[in-house]
Protein backbone atom coordinates (compact mmCIF):
# COMPACT_ATOMS: atom_id res chain seq x y z
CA UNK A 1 36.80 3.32 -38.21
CA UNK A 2 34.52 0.48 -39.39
CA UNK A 3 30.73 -0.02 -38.43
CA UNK A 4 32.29 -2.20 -35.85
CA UNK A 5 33.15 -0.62 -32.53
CA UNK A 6 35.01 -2.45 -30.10
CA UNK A 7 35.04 -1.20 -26.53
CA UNK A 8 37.98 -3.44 -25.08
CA UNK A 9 40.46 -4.13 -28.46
CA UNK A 10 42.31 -0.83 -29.52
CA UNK A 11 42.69 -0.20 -33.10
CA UNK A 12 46.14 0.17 -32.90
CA UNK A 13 46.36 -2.91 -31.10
CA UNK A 14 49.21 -5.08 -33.19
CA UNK A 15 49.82 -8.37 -31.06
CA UNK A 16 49.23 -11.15 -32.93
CA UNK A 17 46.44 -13.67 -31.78
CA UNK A 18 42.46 -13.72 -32.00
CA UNK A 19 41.47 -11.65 -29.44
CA UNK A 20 37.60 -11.72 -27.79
CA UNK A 21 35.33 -9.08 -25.78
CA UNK A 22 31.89 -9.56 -24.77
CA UNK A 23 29.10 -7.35 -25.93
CA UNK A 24 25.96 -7.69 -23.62
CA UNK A 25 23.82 -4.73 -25.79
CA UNK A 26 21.49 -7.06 -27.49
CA UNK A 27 21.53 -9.78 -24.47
CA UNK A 28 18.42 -8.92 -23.18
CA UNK A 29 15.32 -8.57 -24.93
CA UNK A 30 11.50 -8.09 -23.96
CA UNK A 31 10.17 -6.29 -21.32
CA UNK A 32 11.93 -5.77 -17.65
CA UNK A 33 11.11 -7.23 -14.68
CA UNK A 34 11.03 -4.45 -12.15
CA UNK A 35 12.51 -4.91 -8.83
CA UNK A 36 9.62 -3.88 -5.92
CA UNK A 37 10.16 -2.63 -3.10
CA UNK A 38 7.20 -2.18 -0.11
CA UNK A 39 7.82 -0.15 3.10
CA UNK A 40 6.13 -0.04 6.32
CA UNK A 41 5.94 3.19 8.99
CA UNK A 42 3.94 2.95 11.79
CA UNK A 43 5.74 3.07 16.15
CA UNK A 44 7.35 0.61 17.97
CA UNK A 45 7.84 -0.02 21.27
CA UNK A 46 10.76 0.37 23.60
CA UNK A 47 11.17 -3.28 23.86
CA UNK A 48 11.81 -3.32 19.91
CA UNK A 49 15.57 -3.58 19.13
CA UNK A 50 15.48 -1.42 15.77
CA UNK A 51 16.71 1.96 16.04
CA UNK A 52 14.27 4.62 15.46
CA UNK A 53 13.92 5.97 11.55
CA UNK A 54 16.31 3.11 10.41
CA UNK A 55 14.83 1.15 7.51
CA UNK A 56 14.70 -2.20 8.10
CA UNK A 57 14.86 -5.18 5.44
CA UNK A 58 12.01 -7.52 7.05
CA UNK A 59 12.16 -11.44 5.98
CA UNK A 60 9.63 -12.56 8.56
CA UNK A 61 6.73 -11.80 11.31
CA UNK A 62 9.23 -12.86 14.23
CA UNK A 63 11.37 -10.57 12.48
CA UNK A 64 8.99 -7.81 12.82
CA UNK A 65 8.13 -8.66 16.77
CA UNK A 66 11.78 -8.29 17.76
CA UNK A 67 13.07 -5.35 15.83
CA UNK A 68 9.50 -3.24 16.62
CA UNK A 69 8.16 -5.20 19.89
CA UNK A 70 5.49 -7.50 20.49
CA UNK A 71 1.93 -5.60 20.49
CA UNK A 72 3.57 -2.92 18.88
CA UNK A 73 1.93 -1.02 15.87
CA UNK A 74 4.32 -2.09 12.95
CA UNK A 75 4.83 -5.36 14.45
CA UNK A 76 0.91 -5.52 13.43
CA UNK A 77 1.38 -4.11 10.22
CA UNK A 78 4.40 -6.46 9.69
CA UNK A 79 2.24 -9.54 10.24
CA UNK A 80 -0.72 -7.93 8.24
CA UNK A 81 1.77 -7.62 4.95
CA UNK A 82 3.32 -11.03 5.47
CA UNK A 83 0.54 -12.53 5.41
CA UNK A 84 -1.09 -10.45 2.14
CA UNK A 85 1.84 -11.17 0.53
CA UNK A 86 5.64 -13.31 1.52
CA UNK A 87 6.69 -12.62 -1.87
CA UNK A 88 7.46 -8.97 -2.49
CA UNK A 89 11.01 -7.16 -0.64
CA UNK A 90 9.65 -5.58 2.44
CA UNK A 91 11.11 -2.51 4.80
CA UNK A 92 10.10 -0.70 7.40
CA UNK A 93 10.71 2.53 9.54
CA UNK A 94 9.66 2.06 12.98
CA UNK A 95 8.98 5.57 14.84
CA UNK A 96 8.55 6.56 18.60
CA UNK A 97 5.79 8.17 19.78
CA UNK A 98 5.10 11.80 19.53
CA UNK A 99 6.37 13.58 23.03
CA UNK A 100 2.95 15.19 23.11
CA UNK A 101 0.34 12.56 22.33
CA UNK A 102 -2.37 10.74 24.73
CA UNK A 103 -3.09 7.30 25.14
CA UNK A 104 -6.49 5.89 23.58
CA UNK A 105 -8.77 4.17 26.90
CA UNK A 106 -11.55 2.20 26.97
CA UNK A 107 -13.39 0.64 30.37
CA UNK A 108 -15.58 -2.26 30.53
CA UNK A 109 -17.72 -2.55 33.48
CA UNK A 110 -19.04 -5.98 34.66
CA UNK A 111 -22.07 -7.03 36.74
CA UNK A 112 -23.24 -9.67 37.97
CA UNK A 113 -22.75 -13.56 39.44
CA UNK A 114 -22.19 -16.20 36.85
CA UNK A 115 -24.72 -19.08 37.18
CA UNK A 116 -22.95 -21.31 34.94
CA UNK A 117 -19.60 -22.05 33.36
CA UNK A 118 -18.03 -20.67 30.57
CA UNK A 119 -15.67 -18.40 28.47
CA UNK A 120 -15.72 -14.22 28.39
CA UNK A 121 -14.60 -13.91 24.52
CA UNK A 122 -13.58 -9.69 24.39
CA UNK A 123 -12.45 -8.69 20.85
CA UNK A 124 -10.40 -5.18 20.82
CA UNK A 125 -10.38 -4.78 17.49
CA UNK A 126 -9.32 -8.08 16.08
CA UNK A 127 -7.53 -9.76 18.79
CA UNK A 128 -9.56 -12.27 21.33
CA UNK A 129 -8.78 -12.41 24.87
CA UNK A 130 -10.63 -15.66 26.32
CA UNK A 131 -10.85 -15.05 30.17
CA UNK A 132 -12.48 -18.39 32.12
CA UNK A 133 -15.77 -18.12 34.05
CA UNK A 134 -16.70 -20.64 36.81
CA UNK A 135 -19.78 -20.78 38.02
CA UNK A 136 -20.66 -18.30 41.24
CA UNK A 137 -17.89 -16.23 39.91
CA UNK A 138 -18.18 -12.31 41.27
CA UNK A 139 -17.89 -9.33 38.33
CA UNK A 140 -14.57 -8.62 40.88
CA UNK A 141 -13.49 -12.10 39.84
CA UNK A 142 -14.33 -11.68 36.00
CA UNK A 143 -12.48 -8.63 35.66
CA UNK A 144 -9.18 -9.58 37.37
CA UNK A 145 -9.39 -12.90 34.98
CA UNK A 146 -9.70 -10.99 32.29
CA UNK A 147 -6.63 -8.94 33.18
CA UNK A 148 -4.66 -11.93 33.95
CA UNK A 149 -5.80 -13.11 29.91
CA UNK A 150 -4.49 -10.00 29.01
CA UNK A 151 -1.34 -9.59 30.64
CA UNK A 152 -0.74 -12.79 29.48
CA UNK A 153 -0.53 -12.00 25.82
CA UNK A 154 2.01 -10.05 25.06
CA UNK A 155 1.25 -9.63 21.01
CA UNK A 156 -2.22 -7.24 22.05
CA UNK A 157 -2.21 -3.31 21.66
CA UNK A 158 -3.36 -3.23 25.14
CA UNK A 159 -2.62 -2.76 28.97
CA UNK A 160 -5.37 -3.29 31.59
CA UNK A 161 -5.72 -2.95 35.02
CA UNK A 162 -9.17 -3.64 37.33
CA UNK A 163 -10.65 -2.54 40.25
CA UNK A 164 -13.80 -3.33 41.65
CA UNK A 165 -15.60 -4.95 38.54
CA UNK A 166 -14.23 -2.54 36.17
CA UNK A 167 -11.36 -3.53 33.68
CA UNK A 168 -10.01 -0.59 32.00
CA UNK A 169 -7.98 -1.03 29.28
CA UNK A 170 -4.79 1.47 28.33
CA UNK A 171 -3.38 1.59 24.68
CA UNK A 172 0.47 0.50 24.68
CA UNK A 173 0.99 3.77 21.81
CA UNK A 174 0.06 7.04 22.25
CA UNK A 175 -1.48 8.75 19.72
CA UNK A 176 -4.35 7.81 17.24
CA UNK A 177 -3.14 4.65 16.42
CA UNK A 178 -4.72 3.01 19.79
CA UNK A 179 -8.21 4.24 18.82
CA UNK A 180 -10.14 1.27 17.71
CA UNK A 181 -13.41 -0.91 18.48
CA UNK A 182 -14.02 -3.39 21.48
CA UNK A 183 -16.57 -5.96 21.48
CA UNK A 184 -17.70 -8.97 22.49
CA UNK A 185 -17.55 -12.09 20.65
CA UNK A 186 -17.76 -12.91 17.04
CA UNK A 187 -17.93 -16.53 16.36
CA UNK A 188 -21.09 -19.10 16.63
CA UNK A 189 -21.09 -20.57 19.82
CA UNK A 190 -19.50 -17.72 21.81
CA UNK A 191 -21.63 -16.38 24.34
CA UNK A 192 -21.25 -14.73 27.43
CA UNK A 193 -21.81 -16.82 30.44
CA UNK A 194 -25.48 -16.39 32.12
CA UNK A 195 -25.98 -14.06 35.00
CA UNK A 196 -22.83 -11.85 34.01
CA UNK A 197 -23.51 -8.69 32.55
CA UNK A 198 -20.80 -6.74 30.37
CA UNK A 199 -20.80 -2.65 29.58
CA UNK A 200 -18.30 -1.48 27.09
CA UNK A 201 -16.73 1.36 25.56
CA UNK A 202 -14.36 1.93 22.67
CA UNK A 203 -10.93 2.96 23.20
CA UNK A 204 -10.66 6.34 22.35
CA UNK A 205 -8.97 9.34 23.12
CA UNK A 206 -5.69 8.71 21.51
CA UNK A 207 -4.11 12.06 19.90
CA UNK A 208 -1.49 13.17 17.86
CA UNK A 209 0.20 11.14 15.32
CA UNK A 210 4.15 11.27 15.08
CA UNK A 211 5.95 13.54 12.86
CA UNK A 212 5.94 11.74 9.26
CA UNK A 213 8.45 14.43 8.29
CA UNK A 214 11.03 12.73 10.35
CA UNK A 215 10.69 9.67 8.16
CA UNK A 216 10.59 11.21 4.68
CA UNK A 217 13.90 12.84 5.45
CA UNK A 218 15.70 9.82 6.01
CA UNK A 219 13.91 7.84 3.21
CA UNK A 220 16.34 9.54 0.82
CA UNK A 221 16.38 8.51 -2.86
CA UNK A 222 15.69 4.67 -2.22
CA UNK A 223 13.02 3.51 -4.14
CA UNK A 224 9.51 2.36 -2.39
CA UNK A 225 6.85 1.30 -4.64
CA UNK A 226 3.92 0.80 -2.16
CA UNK A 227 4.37 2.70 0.95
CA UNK A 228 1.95 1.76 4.14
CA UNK A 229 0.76 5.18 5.83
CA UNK A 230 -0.91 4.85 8.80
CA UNK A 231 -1.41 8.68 9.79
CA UNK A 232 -4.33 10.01 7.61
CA UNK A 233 -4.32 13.27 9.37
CA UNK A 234 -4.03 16.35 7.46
CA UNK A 235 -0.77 17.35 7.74
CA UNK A 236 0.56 13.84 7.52
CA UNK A 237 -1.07 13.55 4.30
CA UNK A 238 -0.15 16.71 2.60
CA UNK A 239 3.63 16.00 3.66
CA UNK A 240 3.45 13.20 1.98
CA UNK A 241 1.86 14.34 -0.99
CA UNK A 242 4.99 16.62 -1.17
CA UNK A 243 7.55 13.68 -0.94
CA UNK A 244 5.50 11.75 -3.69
CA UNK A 245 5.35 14.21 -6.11
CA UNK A 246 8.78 14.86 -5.55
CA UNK A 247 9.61 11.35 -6.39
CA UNK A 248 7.13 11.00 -9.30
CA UNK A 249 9.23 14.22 -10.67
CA UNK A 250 11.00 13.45 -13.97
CA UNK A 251 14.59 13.99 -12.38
CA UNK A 252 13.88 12.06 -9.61
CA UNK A 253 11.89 8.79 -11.03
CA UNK A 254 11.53 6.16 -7.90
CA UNK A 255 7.83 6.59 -7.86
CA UNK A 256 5.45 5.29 -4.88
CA UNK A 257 1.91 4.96 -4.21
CA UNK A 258 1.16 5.54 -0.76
CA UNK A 259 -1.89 2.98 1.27
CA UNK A 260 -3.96 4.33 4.16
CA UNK A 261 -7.45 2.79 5.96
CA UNK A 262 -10.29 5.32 6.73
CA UNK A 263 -13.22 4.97 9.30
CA UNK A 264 -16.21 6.48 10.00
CA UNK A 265 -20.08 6.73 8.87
CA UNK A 266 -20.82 8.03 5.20
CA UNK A 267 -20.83 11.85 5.91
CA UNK A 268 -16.97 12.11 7.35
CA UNK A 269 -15.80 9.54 4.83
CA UNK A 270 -17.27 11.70 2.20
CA UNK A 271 -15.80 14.72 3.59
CA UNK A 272 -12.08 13.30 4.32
CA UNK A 273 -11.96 12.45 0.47
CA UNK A 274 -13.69 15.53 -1.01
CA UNK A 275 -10.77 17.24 0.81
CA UNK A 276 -7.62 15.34 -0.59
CA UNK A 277 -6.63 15.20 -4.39
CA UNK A 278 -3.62 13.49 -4.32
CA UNK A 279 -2.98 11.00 -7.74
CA UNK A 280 -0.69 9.20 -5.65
CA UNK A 281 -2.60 8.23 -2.46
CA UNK A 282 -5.80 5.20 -2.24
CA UNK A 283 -8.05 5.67 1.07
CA UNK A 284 -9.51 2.23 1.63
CA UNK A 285 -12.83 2.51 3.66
CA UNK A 286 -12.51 0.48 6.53
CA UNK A 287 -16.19 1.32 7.86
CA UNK A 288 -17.73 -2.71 8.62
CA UNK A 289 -13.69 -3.71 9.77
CA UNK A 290 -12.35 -4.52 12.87
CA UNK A 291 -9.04 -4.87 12.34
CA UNK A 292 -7.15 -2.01 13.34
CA UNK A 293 -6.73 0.61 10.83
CA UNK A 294 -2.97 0.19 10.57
CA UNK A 295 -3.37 -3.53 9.67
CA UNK A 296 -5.82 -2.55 6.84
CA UNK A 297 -3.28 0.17 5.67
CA UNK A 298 -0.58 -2.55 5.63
CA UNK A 299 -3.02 -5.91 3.85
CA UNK A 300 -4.27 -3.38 1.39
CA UNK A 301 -0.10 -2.24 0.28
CA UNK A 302 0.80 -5.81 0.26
CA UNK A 303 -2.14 -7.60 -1.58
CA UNK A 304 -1.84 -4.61 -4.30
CA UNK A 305 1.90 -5.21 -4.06
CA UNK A 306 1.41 -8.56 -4.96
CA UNK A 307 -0.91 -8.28 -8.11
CA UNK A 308 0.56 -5.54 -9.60
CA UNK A 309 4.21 -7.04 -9.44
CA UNK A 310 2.38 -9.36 -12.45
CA UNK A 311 0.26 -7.21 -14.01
CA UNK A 312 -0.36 -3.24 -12.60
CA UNK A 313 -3.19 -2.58 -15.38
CA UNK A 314 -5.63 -5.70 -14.07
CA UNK A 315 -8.68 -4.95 -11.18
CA UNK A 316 -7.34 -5.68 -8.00
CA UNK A 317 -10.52 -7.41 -6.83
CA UNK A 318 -8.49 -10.02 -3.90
CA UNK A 319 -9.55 -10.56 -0.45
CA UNK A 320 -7.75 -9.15 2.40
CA UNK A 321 -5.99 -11.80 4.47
CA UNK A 322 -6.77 -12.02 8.45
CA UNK A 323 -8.41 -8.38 8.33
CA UNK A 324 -11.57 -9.05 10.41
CA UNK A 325 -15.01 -7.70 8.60
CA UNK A 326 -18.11 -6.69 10.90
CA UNK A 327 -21.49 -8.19 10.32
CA UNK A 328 -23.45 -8.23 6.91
CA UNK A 329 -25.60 -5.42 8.62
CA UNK A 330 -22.55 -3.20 9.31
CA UNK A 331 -21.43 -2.90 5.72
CA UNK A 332 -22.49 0.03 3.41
CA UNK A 333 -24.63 -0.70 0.62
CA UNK A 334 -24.13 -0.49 -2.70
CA UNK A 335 -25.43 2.99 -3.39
CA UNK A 336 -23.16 4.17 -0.25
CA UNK A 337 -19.99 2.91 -1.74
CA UNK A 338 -20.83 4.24 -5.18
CA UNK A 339 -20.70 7.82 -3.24
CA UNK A 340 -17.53 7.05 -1.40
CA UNK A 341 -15.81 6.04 -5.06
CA UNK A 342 -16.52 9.93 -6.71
CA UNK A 343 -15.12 11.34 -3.25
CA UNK A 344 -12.35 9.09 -3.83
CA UNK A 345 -12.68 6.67 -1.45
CA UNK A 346 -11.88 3.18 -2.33
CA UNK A 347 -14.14 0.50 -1.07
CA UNK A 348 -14.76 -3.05 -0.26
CA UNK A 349 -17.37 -5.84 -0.01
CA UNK A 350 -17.98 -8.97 2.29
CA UNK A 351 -17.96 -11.98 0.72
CA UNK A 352 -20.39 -14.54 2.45
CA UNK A 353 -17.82 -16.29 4.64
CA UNK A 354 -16.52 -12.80 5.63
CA UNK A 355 -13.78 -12.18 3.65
CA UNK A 356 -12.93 -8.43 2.94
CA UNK A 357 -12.44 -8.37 -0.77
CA UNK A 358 -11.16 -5.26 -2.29
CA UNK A 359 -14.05 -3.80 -4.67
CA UNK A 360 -12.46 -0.45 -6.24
CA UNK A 361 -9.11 0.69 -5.90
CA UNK A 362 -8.98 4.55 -6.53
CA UNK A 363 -6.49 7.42 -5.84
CA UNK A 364 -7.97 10.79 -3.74
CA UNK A 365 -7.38 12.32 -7.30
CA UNK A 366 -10.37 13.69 -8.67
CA UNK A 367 -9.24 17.63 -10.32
CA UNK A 368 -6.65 18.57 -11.84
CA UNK A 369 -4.30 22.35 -11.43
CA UNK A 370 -6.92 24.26 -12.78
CA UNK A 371 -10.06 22.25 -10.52
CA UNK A 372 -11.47 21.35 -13.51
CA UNK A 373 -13.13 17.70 -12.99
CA UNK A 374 -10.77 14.90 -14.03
CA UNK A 375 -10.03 11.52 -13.84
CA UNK A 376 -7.16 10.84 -15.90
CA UNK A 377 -5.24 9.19 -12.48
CA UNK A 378 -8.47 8.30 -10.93
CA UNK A 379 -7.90 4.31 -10.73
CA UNK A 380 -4.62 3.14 -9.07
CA UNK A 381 -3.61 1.55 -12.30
CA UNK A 382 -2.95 4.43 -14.27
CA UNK A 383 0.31 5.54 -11.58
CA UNK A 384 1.19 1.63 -11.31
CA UNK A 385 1.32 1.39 -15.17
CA UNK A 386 2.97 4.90 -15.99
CA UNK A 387 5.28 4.11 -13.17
CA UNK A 388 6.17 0.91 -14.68
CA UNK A 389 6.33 2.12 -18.77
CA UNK A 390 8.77 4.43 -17.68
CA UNK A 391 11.33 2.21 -16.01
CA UNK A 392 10.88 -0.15 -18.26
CA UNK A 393 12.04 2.41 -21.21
CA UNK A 394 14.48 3.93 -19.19
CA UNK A 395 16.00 0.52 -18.86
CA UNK A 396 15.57 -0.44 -21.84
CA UNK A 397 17.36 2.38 -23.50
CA UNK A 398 19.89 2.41 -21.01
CA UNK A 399 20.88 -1.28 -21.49
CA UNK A 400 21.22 -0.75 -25.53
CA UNK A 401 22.38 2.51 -25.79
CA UNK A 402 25.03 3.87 -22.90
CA UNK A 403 27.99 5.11 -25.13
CA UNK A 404 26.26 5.65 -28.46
CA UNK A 405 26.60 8.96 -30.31
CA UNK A 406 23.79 10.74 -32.22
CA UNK A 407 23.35 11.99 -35.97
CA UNK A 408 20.64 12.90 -38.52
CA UNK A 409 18.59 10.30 -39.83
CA UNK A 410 21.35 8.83 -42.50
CA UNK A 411 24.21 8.99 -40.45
CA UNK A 412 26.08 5.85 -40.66
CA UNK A 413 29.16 4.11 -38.79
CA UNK A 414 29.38 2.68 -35.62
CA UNK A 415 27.36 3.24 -32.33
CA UNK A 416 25.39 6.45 -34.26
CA UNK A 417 21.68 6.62 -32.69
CA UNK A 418 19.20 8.67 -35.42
CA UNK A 419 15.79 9.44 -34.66
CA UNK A 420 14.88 7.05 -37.31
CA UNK A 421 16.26 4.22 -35.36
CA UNK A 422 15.21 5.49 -32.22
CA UNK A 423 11.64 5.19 -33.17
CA UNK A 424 12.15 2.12 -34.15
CA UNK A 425 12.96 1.01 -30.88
CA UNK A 426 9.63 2.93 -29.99
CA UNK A 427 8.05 0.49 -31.61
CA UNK A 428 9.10 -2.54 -30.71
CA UNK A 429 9.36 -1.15 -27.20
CA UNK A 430 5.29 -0.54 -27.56
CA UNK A 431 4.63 -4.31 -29.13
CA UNK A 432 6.07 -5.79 -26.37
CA UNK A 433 3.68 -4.29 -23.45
CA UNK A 434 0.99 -4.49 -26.22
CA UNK A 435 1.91 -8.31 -26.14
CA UNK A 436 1.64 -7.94 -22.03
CA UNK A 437 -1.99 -6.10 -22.00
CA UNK A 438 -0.82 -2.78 -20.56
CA UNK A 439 -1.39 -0.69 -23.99
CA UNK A 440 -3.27 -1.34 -27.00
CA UNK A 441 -4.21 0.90 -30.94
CA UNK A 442 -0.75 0.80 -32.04
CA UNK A 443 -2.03 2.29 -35.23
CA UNK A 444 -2.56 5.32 -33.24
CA UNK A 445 0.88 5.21 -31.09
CA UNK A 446 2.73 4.84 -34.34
CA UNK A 447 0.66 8.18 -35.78
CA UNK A 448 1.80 10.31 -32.83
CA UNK A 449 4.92 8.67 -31.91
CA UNK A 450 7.68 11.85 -32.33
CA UNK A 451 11.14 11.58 -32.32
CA UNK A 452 13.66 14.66 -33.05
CA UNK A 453 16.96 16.16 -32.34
CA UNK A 454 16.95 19.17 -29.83
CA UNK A 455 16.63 22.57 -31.75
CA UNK A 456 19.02 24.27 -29.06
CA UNK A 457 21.10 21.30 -27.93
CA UNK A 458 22.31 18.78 -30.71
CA UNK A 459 23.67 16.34 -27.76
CA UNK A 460 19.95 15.54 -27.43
CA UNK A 461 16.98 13.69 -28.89
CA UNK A 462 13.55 14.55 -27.77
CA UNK A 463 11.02 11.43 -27.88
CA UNK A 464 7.41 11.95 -27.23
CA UNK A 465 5.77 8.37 -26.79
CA UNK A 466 2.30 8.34 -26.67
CA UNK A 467 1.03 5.11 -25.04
CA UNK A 468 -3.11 4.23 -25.05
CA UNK A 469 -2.92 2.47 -21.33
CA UNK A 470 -5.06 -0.82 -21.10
CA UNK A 471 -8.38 0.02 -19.42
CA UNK A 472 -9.81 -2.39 -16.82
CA UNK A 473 -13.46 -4.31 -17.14
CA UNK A 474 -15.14 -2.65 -13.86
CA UNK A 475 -18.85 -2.68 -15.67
CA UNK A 476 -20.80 -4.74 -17.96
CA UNK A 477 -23.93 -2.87 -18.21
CA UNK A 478 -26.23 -5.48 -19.83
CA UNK A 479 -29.94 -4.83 -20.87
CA UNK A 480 -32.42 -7.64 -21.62
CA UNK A 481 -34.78 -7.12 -24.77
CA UNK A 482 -37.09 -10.07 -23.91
CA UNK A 483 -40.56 -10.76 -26.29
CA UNK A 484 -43.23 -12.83 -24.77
């Protein structure tokens, strides 16, 4: 047997003629382009025409409105990733509502007899409902326009119903999901009509999130790189946590990062991420949004989605498509958000035309088995980039190396791996993502780089690789010596 191994021409092969076969080991070179997956869970409706925990390959937001139903949750959160980002493969998992959960309400009481013309411009959440006004038009009048507005629109989260000047609105999903804000206009030049006076109330009251154990045990072993989860309860999380560790796991090796949205003022913020430590999982504040919660889970996925597909080491400083910020005045300061990031809260700001633009993207992660203080996973990037060095060497060695055999450093013929040569690959392997900014001090990789045959099991070669990730350019501290 030469140093030539053919896998499709015997040796003992005697019929004359020159015979070819194909050898694809060396086809490929550089660095992989990973396939990405995102997935979406969040209820549908019963007018939806997916089945219940089926994943579902989503091309489009009409898409989403059929399979889910229109006004439902993930037909939102469908729309919201769409429009982050068309580009990267997108599923989702459309649940019912949990058997036990309450519907969030809200009332909104007018008064009053307009004395001029106009438009009623109610926000819930993010969605406007424009009910007319004419002149000497009764609060009795207002309110059954304004349910007319809305029973017209079949895309809001909302039922409503009126009776004597009140409008009370019901959410279409039980369960937390239909908590969210409800205001009155936004824009310049909307203002309520004169002489008509307008009381309102959040919805609220919504309980009980659906069972997200029902959906990780028909995820199965498909692999979901940024996951959408709109339940940020405490049991929804730590089930989760579970499943993504599980996946993370060594044998397993079809990572995800998991997305949620978090309200509320600085003290329950702080206290919902002091309580989670989970490398795996990035809380965006949504405190100064009015989008629902669910959207924001969803924009945030796909706009990191998107980024990260090109480069998972970079800041992932990008606005937030069609997610509605509140006024200047609403937002938390700088000193606020600096809190939020060490409880492990990520954060935004508002750019001057109102754009949400994602300021720090962190993981929950803050100690490690021991609670000793760490931050070795604390920014998104380190899971996105680990997540991605790993596939790409498992691929890589893969591709080259299926059917090879193994022998000492020396061993010659064909198809014989050594560690020598294996390190070699190492090498180049680091050189390329050094080339692609995702590591850097190959002095010091090639120092600590290890590669040996198994002391118990000669069948196997044990590689440590030792990778110095890229670090991202969050602060320029800058201090100016001036002489007058």
């Amino acid at each position: 047997m030469g140093d030539i191994s053919f896998a499709q021409i015997p040796n003992n092969w005697l019929v004359p003629f020159v015979w070819c076969e194909f050898n694809s080991d060396n086809a490929v070179t550089g660095a992989s382009v990973q396939p990405m997956k995102m997935l979406l869970i969040g209820q549908k409706l019963a007018s939806g025409t997916a089945e219940t925990l089926t994943a579902k390959r989503i091309s489009s937001v009409e898409q989403g409105e059929t399979l889910f139903g229109k006004g439902s949750m993930l037909a939102r959160m469908v729309k919201d990733a769409k429009n982050a980002n068309a580009v990267t493969d997108l599923y989702a998992i459309g649940v019912n509502d949990a058997a036990s959960a309450t519907a969030a309400t809200a009332t909104i009481t007018i008064g009053g007899t307009a004395t001029e013309g106009g438009t009623l411009c109610l926000y819930i959440a993010d969605y406007v409902v424009k009910a007319g006004v004419s002149n000497a038009n009764t609060a009795s009048d207002i309110a059954q326009a304004l349910v007319t507005a809305i029973s017209a629109d079949a895309d809001l989260p909302v039922t409503a119903a009126a009776e004597a000047g009140v409008v009370t609105l019901t959410a279409k999903h039980k369960g937390e999901c239909g908590n969210m804000p409800v205001h009155l206009n936004y824009y310049d030049g909307e203002v309520l009509p004169a002489g008509v006076t307008v009381e309102i109330a959040d919805l609220t009251g919504g309980k009980t999130n659906p069972d997200i154990g029902d959906v990780i045990a028909v995820l199965g072993d498909v692999h979901y790189n940024f996951i959408a989860m709109p339940y940020t309860d405490g049991a929804s999380l730590s089930a989760l946590k579970s499943e993504l560790e599980s996946r993370w796991s060594a044998l397993r090796a079809i990572e995800g990062m998991a997305f949620g949205a978090v309200d509320g003022d600085l003290s329950s913020l702080g206290e919902k991420g002091s309580g989670l430590n989970d490398k795996h999982l990035t809380l965006l504040c949504a405190h100064g949004l009015k989008s629902p919660l669910y959207g924001v889970a969803a924009s945030y996925m796909a706009t990191v989605a998107l980024y990260a597909s090109n480069d998972p080491a970079a800041p992932f400083r990008y606005g937030l498509n069609g997610i509605m910020t509140g006024s200047a005045e609403e937002q938390f300061t700088d000193e606020e958000r600096n809190l939020l990031l060490h409880d492990g809260i990520s954060t935004f700001t508002r750019s001057a035309d109102g754009t949400a633009i994602i300021e720090q993207a962190i993981t929950t992660y803050k100690t490690n088995s021991a609670g000793a203080a760490d931050t070795a996973y604390q920014d998104i990037n380190v899971p996105l980039v680990l997540g991605y060095l790993r596939y790409d060497w498992r691929n890589y060695i893969a591709r080259k190396y299926q059917n090879w055999k193994l022998g000492d450093d020396g061993a010659t013929g064909a198809k014989v791996m050594t560690p020598a040569t294996m390190k070699a690959e190492a090498i180049v392997w680091f050189k390329t993502h050094a080339e692609n900014g995702l590591v850097e001090n190959f002095e010091e990789f090639k120092k600590n780089l290890k590669v040996e045959r198994n002391a118990s099991n000669r069948n196997r070669l044990d590689v440590l690789l030792p990778p110095d990730l890229m670090n991202k350019l969050d602060v320029v501290a800058t201090q100016i010596a001036f002489i007058r």
